[in-house]
N, C-alpha and C. Protein backbone atom coordinates (compact mmCIF):
# COMPACT_ATOMS: atom_id res chain seq x y z
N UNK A 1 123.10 105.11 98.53
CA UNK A 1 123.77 105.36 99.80
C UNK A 1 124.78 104.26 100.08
N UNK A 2 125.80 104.59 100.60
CA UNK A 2 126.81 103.48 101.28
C UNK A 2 126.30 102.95 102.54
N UNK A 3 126.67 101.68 102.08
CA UNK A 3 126.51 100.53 103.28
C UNK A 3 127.55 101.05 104.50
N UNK A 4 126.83 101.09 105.46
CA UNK A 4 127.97 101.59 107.18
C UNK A 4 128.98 100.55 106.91
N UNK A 5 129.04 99.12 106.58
CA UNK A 5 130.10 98.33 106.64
C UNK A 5 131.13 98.48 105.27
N UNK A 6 131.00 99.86 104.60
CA UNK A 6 131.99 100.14 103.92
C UNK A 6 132.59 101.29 104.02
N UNK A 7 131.41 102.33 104.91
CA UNK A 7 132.19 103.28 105.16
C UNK A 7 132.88 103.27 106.74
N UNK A 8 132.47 102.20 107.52
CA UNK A 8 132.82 102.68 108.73
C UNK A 8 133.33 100.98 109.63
N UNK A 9 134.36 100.55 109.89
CA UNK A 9 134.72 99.80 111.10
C UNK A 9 134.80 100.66 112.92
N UNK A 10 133.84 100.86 113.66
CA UNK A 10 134.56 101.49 114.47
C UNK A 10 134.98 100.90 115.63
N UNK A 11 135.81 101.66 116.05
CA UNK A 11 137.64 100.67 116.77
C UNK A 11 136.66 100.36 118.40
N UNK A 12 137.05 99.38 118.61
CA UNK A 12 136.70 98.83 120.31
C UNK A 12 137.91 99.45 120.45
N UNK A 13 137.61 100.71 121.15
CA UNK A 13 139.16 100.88 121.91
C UNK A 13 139.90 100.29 123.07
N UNK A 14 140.87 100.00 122.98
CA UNK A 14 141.48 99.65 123.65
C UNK A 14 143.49 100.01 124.11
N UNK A 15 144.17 100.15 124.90
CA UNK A 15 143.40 100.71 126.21
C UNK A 15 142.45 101.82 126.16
N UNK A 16 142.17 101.92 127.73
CA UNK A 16 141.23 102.69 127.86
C UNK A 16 141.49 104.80 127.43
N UNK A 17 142.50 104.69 127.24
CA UNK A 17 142.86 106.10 127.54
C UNK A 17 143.66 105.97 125.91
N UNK A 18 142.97 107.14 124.88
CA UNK A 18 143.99 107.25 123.66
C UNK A 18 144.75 108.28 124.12
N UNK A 19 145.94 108.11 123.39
CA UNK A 19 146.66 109.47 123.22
C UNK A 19 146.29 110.18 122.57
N UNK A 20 145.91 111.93 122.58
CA UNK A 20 146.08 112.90 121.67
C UNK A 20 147.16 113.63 121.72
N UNK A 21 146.94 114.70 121.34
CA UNK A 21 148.01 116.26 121.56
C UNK A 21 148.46 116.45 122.61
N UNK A 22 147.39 116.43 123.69
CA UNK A 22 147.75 117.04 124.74
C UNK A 22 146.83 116.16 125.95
N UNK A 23 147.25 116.23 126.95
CA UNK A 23 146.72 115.76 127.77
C UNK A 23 144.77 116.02 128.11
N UNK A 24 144.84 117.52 127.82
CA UNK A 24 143.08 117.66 127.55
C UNK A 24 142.31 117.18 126.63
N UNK A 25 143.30 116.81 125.75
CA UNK A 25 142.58 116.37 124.84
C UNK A 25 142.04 114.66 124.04
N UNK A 26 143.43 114.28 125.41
CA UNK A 26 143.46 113.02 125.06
C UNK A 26 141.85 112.19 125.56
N UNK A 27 141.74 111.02 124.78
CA UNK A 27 140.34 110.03 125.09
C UNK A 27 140.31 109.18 126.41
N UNK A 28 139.29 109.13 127.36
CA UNK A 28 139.47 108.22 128.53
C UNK A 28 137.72 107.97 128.16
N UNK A 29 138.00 106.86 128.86
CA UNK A 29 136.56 106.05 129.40
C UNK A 29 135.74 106.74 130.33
N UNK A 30 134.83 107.54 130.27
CA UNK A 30 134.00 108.10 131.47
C UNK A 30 133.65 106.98 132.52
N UNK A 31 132.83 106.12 132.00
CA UNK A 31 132.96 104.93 133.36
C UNK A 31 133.71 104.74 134.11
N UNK A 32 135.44 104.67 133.71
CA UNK A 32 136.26 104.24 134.35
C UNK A 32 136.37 105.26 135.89
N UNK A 33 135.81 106.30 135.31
CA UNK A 33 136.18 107.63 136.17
C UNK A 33 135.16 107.81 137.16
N UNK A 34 134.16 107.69 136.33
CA UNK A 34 132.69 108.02 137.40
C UNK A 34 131.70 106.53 137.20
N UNK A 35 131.61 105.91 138.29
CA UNK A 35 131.28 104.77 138.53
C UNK A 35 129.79 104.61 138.29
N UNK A 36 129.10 105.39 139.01
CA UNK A 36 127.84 105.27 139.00
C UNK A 36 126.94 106.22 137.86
N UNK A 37 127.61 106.74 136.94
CA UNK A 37 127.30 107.02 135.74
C UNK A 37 126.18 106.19 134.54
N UNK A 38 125.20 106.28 134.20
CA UNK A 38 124.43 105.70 134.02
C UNK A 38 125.26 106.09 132.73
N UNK A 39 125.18 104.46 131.45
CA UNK A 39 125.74 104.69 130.00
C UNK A 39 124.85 103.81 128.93
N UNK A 40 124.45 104.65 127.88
CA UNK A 40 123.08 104.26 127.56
C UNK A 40 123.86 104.76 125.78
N UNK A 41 124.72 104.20 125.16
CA UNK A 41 124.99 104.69 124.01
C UNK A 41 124.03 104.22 123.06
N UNK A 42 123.35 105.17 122.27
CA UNK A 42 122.40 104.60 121.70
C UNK A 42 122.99 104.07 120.63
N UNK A 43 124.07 104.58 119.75
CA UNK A 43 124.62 104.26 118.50
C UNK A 43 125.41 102.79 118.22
N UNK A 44 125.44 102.82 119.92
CA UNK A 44 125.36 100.89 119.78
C UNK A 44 124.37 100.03 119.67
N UNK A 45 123.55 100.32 119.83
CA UNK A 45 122.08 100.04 119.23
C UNK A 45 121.43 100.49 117.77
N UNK A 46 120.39 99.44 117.18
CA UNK A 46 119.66 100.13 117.15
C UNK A 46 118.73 101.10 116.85
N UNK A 47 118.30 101.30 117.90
CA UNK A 47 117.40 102.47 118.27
C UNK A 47 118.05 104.23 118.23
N UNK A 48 118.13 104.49 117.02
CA UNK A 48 118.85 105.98 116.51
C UNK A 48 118.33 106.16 115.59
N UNK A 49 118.25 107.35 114.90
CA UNK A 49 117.89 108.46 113.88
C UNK A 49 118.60 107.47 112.66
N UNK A 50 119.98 107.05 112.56
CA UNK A 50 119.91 106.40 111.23
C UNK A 50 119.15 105.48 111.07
N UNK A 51 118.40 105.04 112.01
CA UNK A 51 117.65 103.35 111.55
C UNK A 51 116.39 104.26 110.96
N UNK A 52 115.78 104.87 111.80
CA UNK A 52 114.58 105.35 111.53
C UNK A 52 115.04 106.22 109.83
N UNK A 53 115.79 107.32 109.16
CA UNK A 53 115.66 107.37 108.29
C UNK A 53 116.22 106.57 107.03
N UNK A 54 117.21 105.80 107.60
CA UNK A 54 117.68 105.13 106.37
C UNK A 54 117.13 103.66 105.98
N UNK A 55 115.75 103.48 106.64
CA UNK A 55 114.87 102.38 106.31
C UNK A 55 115.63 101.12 106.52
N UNK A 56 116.61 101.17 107.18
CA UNK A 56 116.83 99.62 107.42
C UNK A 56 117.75 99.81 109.20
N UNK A 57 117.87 98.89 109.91
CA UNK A 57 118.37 98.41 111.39
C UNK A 57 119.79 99.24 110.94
N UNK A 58 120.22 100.36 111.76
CA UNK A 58 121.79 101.10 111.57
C UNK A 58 122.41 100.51 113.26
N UNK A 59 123.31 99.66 113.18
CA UNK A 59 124.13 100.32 114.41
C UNK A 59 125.33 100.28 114.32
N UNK A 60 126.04 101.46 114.46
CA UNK A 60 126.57 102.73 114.32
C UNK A 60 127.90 102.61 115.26
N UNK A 61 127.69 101.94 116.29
CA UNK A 61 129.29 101.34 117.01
C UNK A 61 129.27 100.06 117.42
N UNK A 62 130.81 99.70 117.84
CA UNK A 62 131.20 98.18 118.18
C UNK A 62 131.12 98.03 119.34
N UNK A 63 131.05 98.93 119.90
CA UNK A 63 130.99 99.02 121.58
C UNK A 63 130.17 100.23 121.99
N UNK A 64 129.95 99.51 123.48
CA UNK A 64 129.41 100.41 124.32
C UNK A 64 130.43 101.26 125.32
N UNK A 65 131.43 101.23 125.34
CA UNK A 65 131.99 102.29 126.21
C UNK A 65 131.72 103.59 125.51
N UNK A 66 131.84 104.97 126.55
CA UNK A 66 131.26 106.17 126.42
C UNK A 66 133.02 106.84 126.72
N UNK A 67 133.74 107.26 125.47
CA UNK A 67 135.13 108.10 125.43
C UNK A 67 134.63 109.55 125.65
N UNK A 68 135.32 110.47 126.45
CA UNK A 68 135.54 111.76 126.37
C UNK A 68 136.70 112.07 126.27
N UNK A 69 136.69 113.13 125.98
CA UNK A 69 138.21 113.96 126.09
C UNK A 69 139.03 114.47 127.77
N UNK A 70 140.18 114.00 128.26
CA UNK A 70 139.85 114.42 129.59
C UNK A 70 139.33 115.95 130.12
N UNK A 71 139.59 116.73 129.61
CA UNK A 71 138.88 118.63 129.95
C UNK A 71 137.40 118.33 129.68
N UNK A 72 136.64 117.18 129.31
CA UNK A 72 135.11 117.05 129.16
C UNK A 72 134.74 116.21 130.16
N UNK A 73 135.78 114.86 130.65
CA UNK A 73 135.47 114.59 131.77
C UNK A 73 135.97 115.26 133.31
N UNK A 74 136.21 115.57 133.37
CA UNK A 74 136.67 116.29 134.46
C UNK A 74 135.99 117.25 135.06
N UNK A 75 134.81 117.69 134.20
CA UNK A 75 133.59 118.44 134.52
C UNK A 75 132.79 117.91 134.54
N UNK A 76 132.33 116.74 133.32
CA UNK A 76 131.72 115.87 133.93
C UNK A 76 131.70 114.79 135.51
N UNK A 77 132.79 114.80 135.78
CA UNK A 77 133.00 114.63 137.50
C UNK A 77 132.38 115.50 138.49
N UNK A 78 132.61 116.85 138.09
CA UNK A 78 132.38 117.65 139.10
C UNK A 78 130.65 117.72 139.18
N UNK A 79 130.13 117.45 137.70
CA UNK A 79 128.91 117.97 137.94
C UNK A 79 128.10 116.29 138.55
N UNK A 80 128.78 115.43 138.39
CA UNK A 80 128.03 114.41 138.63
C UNK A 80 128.25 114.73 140.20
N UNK A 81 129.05 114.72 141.20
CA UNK A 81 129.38 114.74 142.39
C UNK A 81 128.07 115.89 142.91
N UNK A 82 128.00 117.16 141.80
CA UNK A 82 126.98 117.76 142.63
C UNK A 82 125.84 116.96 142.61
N UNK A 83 125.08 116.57 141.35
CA UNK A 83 123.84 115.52 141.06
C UNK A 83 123.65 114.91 142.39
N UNK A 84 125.25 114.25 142.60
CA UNK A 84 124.91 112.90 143.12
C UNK A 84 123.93 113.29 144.94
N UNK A 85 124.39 114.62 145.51
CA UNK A 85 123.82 115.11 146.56
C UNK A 85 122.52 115.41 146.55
N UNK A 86 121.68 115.28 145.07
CA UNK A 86 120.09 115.35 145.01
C UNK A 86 119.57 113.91 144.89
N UNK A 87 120.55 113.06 144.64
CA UNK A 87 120.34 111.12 144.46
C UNK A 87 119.98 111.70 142.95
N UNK A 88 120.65 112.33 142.41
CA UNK A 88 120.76 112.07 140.77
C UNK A 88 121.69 111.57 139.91
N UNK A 89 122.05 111.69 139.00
CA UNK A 89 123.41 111.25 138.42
C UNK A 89 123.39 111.59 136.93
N UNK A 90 124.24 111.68 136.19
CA UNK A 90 124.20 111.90 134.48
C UNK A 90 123.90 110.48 133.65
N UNK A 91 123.55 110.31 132.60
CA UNK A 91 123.04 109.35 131.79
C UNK A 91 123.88 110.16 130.53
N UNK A 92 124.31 109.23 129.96
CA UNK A 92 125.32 109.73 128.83
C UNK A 92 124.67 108.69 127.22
N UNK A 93 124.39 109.40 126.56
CA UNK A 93 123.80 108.84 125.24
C UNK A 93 125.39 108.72 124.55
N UNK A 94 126.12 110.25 124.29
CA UNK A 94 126.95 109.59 123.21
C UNK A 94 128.26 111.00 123.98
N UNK A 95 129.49 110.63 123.71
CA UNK A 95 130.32 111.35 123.46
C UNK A 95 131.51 111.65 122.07
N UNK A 96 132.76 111.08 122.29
CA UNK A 96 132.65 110.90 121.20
C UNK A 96 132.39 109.55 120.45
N UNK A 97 132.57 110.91 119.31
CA UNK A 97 132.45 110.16 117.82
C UNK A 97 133.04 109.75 116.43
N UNK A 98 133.44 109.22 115.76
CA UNK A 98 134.51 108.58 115.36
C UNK A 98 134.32 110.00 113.69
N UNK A 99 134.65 110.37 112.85
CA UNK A 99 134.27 111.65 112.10
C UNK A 99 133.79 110.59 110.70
N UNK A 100 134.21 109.57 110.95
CA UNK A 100 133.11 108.92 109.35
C UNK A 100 131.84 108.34 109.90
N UNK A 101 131.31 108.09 111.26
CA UNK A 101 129.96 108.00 111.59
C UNK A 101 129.52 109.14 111.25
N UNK A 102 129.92 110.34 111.88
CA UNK A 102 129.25 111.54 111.41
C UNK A 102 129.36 111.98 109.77
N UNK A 103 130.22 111.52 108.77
CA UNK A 103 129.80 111.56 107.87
C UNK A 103 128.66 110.94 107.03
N UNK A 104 128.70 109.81 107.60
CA UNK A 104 127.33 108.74 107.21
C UNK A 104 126.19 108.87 108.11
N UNK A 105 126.24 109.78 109.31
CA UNK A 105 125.07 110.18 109.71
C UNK A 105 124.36 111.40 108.98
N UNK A 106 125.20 112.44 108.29
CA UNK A 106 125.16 113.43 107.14
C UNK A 106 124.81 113.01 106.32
N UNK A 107 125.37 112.31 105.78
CA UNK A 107 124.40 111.24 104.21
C UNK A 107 123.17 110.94 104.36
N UNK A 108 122.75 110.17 105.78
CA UNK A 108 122.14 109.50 105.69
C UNK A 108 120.75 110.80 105.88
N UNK A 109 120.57 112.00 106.73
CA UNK A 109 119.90 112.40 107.23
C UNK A 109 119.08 113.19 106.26
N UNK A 110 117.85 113.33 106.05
CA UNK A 110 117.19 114.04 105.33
C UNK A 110 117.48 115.67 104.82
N UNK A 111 117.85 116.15 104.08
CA UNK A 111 118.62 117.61 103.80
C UNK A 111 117.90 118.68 105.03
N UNK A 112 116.67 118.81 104.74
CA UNK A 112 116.00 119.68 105.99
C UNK A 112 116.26 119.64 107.17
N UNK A 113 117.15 117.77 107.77
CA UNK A 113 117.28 118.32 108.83
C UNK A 113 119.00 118.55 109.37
N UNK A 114 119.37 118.61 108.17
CA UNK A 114 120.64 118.64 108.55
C UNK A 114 120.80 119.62 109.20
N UNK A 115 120.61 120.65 109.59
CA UNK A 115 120.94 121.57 110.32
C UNK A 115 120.97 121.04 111.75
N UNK A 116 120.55 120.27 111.70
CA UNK A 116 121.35 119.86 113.46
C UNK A 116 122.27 119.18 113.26
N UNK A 117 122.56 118.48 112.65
CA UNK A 117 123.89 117.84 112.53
C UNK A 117 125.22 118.88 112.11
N UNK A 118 126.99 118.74 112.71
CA UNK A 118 127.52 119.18 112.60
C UNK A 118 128.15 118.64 111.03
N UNK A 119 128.47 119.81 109.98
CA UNK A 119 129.16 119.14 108.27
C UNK A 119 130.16 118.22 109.03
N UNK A 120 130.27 117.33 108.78
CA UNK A 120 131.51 116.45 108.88
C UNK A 120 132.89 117.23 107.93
N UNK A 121 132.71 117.65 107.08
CA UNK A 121 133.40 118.38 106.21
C UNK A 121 134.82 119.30 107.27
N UNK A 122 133.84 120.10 108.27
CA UNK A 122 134.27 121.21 109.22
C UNK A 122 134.80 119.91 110.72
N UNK A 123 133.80 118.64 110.93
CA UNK A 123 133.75 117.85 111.66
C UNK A 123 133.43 118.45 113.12
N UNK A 124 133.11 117.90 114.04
CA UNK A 124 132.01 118.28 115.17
C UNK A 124 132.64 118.05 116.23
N UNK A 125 132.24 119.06 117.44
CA UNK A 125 132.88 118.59 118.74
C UNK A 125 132.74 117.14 119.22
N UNK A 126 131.57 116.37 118.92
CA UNK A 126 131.93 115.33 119.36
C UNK A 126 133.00 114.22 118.61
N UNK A 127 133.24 114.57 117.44
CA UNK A 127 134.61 114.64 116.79
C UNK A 127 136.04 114.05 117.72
N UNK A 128 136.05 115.78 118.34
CA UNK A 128 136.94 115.65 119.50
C UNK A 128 136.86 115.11 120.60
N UNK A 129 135.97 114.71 120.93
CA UNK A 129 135.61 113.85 122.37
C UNK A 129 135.36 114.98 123.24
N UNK A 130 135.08 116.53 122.39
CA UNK A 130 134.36 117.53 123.61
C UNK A 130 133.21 118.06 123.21
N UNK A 131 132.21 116.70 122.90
CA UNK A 131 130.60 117.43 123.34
C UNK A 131 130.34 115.85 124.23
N UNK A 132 128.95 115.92 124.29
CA UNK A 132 128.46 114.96 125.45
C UNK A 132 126.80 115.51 124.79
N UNK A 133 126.13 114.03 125.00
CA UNK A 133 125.00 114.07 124.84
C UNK A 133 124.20 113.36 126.23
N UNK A 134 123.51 114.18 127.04
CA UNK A 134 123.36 113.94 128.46
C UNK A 134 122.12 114.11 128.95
N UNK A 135 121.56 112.98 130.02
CA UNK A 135 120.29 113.43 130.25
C UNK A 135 120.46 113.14 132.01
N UNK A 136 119.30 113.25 132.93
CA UNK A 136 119.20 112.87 134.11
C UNK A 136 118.75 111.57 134.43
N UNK A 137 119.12 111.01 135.97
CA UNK A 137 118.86 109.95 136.37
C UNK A 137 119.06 109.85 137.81
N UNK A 138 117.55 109.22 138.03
CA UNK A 138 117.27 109.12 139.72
C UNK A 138 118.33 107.94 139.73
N UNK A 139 119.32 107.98 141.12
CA UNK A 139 120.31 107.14 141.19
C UNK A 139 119.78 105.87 141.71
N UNK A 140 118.74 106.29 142.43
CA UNK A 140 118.00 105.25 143.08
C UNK A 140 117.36 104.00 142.46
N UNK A 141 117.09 104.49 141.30
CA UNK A 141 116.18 103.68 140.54
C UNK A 141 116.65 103.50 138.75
N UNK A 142 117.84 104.22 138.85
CA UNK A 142 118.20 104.28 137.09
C UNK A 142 117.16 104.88 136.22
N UNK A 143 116.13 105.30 136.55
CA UNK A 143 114.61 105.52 135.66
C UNK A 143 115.52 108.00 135.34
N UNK A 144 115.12 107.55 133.95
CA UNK A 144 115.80 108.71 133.48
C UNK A 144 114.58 109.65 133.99
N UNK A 145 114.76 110.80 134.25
CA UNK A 145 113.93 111.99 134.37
C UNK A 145 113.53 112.20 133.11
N UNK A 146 111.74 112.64 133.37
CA UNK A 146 111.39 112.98 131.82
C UNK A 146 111.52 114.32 131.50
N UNK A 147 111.94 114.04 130.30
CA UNK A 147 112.68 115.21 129.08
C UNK A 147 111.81 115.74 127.95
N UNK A 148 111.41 116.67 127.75
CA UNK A 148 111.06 116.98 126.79
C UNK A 148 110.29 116.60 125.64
N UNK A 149 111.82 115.61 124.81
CA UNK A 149 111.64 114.59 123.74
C UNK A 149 112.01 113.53 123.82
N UNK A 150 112.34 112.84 123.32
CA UNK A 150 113.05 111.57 123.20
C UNK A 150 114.87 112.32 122.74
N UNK A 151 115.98 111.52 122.88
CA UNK A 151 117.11 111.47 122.60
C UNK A 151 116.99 112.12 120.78
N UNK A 152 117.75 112.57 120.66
CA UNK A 152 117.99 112.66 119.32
C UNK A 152 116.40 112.86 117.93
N UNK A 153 115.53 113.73 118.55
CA UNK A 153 114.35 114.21 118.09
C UNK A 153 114.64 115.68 117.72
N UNK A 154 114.07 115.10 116.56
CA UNK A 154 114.68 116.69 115.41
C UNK A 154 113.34 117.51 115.47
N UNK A 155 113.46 118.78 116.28
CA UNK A 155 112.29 119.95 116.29
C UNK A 155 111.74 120.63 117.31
N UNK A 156 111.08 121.43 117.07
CA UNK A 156 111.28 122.96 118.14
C UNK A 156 110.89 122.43 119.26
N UNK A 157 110.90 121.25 120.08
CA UNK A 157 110.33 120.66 120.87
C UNK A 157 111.55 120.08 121.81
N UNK A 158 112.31 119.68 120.88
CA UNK A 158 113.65 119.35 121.80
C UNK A 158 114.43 120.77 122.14
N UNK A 159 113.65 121.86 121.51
CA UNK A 159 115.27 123.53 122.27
C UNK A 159 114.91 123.77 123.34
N UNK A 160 116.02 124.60 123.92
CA UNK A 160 115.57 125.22 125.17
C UNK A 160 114.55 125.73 125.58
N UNK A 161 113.80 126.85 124.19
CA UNK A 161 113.11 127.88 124.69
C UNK A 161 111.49 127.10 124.84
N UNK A 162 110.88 125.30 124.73
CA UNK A 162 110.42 125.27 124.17
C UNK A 162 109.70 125.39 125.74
N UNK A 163 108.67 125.53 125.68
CA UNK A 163 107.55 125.02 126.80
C UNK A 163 106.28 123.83 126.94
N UNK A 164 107.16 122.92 127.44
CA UNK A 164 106.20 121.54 127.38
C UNK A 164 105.50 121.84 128.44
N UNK A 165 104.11 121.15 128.30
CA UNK A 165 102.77 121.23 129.29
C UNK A 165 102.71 120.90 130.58
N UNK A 166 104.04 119.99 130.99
CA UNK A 166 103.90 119.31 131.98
C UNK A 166 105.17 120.20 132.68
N UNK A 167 104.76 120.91 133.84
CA UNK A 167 106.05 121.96 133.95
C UNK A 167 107.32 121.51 134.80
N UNK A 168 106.93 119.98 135.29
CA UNK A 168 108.01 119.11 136.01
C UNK A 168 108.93 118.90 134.72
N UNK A 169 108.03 118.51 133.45
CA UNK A 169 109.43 118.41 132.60
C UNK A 169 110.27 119.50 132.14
N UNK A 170 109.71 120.56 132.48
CA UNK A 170 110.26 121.79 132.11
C UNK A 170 111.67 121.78 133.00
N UNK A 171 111.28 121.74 134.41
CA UNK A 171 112.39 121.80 135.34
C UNK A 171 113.10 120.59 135.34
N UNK A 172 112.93 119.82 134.65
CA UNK A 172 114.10 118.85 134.60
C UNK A 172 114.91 118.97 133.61
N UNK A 173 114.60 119.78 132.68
CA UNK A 173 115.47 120.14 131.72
C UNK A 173 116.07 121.39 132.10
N UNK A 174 115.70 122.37 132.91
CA UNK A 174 116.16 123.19 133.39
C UNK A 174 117.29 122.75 134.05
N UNK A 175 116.97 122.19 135.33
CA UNK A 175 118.09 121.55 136.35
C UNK A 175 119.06 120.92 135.11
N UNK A 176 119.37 119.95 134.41
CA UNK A 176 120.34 119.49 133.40
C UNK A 176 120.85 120.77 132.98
N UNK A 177 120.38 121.63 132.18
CA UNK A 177 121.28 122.63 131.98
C UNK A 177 122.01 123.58 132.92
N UNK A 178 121.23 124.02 134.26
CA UNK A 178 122.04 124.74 134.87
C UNK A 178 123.37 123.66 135.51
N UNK A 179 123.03 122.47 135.52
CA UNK A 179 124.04 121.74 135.88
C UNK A 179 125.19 121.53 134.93
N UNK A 180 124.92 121.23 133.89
CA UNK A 180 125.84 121.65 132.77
C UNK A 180 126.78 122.72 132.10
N UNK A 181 126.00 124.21 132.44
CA UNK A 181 126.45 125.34 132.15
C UNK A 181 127.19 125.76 133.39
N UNK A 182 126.51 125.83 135.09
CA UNK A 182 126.77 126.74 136.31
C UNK A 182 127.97 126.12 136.88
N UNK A 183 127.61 124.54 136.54
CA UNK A 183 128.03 123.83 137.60
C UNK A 183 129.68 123.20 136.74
N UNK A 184 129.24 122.85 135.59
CA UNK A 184 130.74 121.88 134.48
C UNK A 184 131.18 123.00 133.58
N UNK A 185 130.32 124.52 133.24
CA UNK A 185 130.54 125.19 132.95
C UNK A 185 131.11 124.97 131.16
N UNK A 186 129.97 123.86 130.37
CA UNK A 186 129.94 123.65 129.21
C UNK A 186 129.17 124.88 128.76
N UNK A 187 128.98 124.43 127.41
CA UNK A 187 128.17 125.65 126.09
C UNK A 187 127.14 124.81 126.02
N UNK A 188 125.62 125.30 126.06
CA UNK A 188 124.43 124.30 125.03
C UNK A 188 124.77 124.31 124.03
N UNK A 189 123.41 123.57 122.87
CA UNK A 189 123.25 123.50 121.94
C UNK A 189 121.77 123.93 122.29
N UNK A 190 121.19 125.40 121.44
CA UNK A 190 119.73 125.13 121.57
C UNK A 190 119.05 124.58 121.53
N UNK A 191 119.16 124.28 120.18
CA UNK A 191 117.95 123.52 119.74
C UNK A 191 118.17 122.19 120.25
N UNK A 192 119.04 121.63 121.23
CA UNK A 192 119.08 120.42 121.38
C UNK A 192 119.16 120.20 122.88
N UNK A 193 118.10 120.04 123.86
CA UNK A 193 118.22 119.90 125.13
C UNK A 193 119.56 119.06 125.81
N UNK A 194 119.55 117.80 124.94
CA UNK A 194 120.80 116.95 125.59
C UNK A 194 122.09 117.25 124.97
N UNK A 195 122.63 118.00 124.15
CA UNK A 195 123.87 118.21 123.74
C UNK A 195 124.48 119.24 124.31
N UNK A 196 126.03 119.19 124.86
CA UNK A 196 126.31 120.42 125.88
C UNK A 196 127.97 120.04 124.88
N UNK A 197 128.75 121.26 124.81
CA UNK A 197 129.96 120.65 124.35
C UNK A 197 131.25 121.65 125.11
N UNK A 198 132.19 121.75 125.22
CA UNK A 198 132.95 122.68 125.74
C UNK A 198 133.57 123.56 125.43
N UNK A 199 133.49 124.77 125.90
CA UNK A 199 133.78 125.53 125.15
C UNK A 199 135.16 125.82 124.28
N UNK A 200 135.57 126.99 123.20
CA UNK A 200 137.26 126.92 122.92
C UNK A 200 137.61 125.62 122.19
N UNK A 201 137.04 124.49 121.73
CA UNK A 201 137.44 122.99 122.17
C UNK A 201 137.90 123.25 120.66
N UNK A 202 137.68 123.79 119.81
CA UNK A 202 137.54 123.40 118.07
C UNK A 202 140.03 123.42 117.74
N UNK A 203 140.07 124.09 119.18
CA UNK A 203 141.57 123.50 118.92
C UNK A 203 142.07 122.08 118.95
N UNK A 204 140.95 121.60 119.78
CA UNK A 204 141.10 119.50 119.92
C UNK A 204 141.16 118.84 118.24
N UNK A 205 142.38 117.81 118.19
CA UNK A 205 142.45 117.08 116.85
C UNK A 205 141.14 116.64 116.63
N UNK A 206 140.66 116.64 115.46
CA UNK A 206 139.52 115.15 114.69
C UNK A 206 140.17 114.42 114.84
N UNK A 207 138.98 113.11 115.52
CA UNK A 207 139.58 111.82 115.66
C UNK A 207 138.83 111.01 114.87
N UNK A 208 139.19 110.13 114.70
CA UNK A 208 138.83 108.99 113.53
C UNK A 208 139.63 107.74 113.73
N UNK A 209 139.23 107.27 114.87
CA UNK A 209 139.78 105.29 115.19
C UNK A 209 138.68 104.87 114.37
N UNK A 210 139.52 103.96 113.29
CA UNK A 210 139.20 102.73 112.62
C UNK A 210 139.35 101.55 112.92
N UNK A 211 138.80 100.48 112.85
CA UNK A 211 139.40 99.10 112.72
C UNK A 211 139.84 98.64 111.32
N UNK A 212 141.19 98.20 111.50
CA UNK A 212 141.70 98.05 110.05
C UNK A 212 141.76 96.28 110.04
């Protein structure tokens, strides 16, 4: 397997806002936008799926800022503003993603479970800076609402249809999605409680900031 420090520098961006194609598509800082946004990137850490299968400490970015595409934040606004009237708020694991992490997250991942991962080959909405990996959070206290699974847990336990025992966690995964779908009017991912991406989006460029 390749060492991450040969396949991948990834860019501290800077400024905050890249240019793309088009204005929807271009990269902004979600923080910058929504203040009280809880940002919890795990791939700056860590604590992620490559450490655990590729037997040694992976982390996966240079920074912690959380980029979207603006047509991904802009719903993400709206839906946080509704949250925010229950004292909730969004918690953001990852948006985008640079397309050679996701190739070396493909390498790295056991063949069986690749099926949750998007081919890097085709490359993935979070690619474009239009998926979002998202969970809940009492505003009051930062303490995430419990979910299901853990972040990034591969199996019939993290999909929609699944039915965990405890039926408060049920409805907290409920509430996240109708807030996601009714309210920002994203697409799920089944099998994946926290991944929501937008719809139409596969016209957004692949992005790929390097540090050279």
């Amino acid at each position: 397997m390749k060492s991450l420090a040969a396949l991948l520098l990834f860019l501290s961006l800077s400024p905050l806002v890249v240019q793309a194609q088009s204005g929807s598509d271009e990269l902004v800082n979600i923080k910058e936008l929504i203040h009280d946004i809880v940002i919890d990137v795990r791939y700056n850490t860590t604590d992620n799926f490559v450490t655990k299968y590729s037997g040694a400490p992976q982390k996966l970015y240079t920074t912690d800022e959380c980029l979207v595409s603006r047509a991904a934040a802009e719903r993400l606004i709206v839906i946080q503003d509704s949250l925010r009237k229950r004292g909730l708020g969004l918690k953001m694991y990852d948006g985008y993603r640079p397309r050679s992490v996701q190739y070396f997250m493909y390498e790295t991942l056991p063949v069986e479970y690749r099926a949750y991962l998007a081919n890097p080959d085709q490359g993935s909405h979070h690619n474009r800076g239009a998926a979002v990996d998202v969970s809940l959070v009492d505003l009051a206290t930062g303490k995430e609402l419990a979910m299901p699974t853990a972040f990034d847990y591969f199996g019939p336990e993290a999909g929609h249809d699944y039915t965990h025992p405890d039926p408060q966690v049920n409805q907290n995964r409920i509430l996240l999605r109708s807030m996601m779908l009714d309210v920002g009017k994203f697409t799920e991912y089944v099998v994946e409680w926290w991944h929501y991406q937008l719809p139409a989006a596969t016209g957004f460029p692949l992005v790929d900031y390097q540090l050279k």
